[in-house]
PDB file of N, CA and C in Angstrom:
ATOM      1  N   UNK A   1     -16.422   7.541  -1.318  1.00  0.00           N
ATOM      2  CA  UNK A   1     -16.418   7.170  -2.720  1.00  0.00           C
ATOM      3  C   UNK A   1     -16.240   8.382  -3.641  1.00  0.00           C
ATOM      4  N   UNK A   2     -16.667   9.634  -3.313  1.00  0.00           N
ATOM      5  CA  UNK A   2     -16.452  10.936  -3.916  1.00  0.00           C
ATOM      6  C   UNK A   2     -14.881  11.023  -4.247  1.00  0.00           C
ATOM      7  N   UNK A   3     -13.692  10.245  -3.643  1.00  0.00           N
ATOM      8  CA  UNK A   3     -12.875  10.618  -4.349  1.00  0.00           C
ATOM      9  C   UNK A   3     -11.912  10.279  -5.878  1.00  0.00           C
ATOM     10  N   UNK A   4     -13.245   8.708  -5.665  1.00  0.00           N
ATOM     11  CA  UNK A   4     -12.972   8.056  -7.143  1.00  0.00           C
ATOM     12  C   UNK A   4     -12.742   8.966  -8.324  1.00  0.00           C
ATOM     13  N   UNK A   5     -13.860  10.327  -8.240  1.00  0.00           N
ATOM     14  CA  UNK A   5     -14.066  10.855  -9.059  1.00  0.00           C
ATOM     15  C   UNK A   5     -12.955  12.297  -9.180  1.00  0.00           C
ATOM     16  N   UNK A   6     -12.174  12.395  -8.251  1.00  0.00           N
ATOM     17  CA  UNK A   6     -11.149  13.483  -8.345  1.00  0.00           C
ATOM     18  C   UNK A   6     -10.154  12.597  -8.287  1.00  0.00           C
ATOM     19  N   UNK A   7      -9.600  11.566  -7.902  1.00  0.00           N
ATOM     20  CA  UNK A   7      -7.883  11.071  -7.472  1.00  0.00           C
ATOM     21  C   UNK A   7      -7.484   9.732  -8.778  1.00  0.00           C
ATOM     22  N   UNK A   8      -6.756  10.098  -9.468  1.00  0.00           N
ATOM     23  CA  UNK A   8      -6.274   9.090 -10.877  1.00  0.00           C
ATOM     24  C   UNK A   8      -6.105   7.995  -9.991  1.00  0.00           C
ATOM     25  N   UNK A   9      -7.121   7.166  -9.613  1.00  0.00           N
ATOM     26  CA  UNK A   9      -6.879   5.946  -9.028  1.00  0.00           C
ATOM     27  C   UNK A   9      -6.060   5.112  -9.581  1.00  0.00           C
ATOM     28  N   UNK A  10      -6.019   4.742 -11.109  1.00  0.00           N
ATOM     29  CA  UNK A  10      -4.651   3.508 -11.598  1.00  0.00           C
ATOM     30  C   UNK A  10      -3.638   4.379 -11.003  1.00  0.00           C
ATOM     31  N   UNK A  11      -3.399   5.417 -11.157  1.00  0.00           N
ATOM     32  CA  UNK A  11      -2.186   6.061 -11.050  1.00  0.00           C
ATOM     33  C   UNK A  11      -1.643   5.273  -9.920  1.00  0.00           C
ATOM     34  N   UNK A  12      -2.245   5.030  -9.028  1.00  0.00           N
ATOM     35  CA  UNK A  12      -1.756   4.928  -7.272  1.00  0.00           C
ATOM     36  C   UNK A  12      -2.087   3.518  -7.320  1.00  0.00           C
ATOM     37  N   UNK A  13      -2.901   2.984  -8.410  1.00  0.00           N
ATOM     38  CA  UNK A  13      -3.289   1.255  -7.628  1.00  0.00           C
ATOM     39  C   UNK A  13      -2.200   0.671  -8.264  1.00  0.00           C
ATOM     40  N   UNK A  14      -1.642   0.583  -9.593  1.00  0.00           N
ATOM     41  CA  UNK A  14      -1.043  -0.232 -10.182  1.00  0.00           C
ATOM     42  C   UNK A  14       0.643   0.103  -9.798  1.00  0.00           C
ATOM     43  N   UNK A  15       1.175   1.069  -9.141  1.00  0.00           N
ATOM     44  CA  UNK A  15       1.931   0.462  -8.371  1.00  0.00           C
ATOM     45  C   UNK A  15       2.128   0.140  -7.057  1.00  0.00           C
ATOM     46  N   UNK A  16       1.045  -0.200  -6.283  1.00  0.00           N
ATOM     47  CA  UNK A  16       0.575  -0.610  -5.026  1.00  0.00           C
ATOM     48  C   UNK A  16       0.495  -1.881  -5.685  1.00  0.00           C
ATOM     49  N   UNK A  17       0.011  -2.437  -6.302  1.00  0.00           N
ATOM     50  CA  UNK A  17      -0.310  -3.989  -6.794  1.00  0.00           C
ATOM     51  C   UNK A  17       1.305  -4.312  -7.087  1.00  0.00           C
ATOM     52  N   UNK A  18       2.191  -3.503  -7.565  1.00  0.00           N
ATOM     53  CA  UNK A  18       3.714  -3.740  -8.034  1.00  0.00           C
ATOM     54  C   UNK A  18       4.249  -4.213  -6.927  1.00  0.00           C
ATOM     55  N   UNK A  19       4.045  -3.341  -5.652  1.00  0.00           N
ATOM     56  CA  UNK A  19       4.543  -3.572  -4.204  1.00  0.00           C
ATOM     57  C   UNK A  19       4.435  -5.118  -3.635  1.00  0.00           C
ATOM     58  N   UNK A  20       2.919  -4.938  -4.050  1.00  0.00           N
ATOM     59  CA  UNK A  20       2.343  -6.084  -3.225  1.00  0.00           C
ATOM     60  C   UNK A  20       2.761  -7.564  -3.948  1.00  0.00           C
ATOM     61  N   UNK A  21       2.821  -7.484  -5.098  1.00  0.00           N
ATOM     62  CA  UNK A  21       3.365  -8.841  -5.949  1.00  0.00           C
ATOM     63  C   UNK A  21       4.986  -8.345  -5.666  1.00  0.00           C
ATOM     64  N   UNK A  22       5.619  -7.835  -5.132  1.00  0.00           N
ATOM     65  CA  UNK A  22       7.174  -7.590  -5.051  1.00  0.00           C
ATOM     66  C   UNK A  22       7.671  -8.244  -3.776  1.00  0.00           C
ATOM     67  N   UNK A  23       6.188  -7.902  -2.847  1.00  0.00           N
ATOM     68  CA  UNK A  23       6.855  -8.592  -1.018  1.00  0.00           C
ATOM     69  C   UNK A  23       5.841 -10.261  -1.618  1.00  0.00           C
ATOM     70  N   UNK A  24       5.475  -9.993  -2.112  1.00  0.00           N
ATOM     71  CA  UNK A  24       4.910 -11.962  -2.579  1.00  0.00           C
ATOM     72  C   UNK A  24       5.934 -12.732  -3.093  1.00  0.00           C
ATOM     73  N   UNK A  25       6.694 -12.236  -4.124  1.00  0.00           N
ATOM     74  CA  UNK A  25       7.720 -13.019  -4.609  1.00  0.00           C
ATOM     75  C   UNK A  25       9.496 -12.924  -3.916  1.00  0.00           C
ATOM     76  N   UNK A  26       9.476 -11.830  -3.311  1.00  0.00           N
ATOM     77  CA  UNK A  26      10.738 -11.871  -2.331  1.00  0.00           C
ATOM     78  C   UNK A  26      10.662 -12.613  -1.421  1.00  0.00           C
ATOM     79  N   UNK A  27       9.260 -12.432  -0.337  1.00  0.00           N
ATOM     80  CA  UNK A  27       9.019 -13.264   0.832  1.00  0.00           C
ATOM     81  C   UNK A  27       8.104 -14.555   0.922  1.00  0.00           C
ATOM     82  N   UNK A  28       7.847 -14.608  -0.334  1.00  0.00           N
ATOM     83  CA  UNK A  28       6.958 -15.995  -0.625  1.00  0.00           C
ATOM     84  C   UNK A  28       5.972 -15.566   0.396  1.00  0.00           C
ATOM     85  N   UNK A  29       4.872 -14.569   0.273  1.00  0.00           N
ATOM     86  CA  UNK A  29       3.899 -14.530   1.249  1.00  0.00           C
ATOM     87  C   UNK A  29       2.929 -14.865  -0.053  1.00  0.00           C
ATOM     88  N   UNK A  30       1.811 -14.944   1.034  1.00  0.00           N
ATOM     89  CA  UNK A  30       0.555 -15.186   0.006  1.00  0.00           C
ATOM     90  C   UNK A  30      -0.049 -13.845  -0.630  1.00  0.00           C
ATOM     91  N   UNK A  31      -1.546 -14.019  -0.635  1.00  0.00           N
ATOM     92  CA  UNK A  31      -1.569 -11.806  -1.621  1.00  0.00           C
ATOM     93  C   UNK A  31      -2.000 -11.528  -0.206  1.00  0.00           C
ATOM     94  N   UNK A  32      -2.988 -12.287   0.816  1.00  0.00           N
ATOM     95  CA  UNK A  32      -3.195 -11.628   2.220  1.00  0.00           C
ATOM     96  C   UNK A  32      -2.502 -10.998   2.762  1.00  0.00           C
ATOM     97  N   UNK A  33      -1.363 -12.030   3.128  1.00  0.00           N
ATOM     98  CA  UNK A  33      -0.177 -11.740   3.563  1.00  0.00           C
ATOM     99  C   UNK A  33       0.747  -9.906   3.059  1.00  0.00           C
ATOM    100  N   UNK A  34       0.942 -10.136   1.890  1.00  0.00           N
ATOM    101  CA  UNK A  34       1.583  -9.288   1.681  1.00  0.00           C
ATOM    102  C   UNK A  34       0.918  -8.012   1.448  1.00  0.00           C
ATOM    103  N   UNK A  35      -0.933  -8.032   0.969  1.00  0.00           N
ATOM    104  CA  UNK A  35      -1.297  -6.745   1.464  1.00  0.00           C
ATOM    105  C   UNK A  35      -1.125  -6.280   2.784  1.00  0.00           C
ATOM    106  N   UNK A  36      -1.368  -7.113   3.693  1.00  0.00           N
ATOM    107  CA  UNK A  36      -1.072  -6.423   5.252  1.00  0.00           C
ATOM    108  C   UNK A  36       0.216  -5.987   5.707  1.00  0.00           C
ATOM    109  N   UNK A  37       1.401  -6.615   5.053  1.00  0.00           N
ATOM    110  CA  UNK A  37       2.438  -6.147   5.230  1.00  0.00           C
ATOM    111  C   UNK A  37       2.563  -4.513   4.715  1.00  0.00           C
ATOM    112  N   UNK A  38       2.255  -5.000   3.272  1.00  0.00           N
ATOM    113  CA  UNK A  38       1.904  -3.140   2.921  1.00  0.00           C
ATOM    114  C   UNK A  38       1.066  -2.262   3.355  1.00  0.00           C
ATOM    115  N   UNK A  39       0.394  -2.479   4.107  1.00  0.00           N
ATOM    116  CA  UNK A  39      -1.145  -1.466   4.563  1.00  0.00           C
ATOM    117  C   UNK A  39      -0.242  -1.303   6.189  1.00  0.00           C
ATOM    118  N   UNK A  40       0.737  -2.531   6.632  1.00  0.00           N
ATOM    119  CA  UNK A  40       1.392  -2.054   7.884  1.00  0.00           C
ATOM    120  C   UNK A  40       2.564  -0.981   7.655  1.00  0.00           C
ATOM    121  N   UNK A  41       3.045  -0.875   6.490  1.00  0.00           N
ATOM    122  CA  UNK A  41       4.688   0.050   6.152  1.00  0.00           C
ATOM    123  C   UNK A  41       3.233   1.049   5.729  1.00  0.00           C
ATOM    124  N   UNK A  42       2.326   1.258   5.411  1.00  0.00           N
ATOM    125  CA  UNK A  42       1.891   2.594   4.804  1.00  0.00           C
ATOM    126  C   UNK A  42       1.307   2.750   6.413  1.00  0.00           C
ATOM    127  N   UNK A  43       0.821   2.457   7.352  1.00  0.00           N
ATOM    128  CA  UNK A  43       0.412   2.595   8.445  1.00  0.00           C
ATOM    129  C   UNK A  43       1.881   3.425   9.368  1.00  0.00           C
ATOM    130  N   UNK A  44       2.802   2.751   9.540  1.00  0.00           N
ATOM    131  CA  UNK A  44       3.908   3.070   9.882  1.00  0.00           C
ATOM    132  C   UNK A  44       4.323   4.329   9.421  1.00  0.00           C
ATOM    133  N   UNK A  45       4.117   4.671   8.240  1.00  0.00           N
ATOM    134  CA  UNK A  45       4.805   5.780   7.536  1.00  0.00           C
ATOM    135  C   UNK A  45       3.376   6.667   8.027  1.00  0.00           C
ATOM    136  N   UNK A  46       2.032   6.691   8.077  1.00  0.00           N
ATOM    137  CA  UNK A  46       1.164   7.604   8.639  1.00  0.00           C
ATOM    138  C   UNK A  46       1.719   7.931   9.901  1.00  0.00           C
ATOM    139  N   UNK A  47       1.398   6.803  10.741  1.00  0.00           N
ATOM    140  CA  UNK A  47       1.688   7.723  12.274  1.00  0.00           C
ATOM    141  C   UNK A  47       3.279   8.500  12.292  1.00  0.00           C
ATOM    142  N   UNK A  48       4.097   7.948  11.805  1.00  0.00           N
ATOM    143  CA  UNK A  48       5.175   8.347  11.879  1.00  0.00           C
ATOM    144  C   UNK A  48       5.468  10.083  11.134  1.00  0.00           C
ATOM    145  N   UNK A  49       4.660  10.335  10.649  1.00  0.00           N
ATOM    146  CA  UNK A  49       4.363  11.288   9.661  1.00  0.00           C
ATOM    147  C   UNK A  49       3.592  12.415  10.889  1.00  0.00           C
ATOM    148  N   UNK A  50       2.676  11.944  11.162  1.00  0.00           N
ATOM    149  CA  UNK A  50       1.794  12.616  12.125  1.00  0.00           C
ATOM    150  C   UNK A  50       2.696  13.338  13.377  1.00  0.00           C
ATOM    151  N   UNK A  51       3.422  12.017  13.748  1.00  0.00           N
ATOM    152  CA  UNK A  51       4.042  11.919  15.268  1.00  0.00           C
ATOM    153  C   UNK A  51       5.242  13.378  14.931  1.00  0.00           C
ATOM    154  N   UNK A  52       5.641  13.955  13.536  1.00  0.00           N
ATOM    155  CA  UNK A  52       6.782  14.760  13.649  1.00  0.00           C
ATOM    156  C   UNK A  52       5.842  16.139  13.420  1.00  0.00           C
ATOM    157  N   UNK A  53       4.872  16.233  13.241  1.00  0.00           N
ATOM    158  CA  UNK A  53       4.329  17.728  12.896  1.00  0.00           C
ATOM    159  C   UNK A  53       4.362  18.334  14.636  1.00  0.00           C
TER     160      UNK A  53
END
């Protein structure tokens, strides 16, 4: 929770919420749905990130 207080959280939530209402209305998912889709492409982009150092 300590980083609430250093990291401009809207900065980073409100276009994460853009994302997530973007794969809702392209793919007609629900908000479940399409957070997990996004938490899987930001998952993807971690290991994949990791896997080249």
């Amino acid at each position: 929770m300590t980083y609430k207080s250093k990291v401009d959280v809207k900065n980073y939530s409100v276009p994460l919420k853009d994302l997530i209402d973007d794969i809702k209305e392209k793919y007609d998912y629900c908000d479940r749905d399409a957070f997990l889709v996004l938490k899987d492409i930001l998952a993807q982009l971690w290991f994949g990130r990791k896997n080249k150092k």
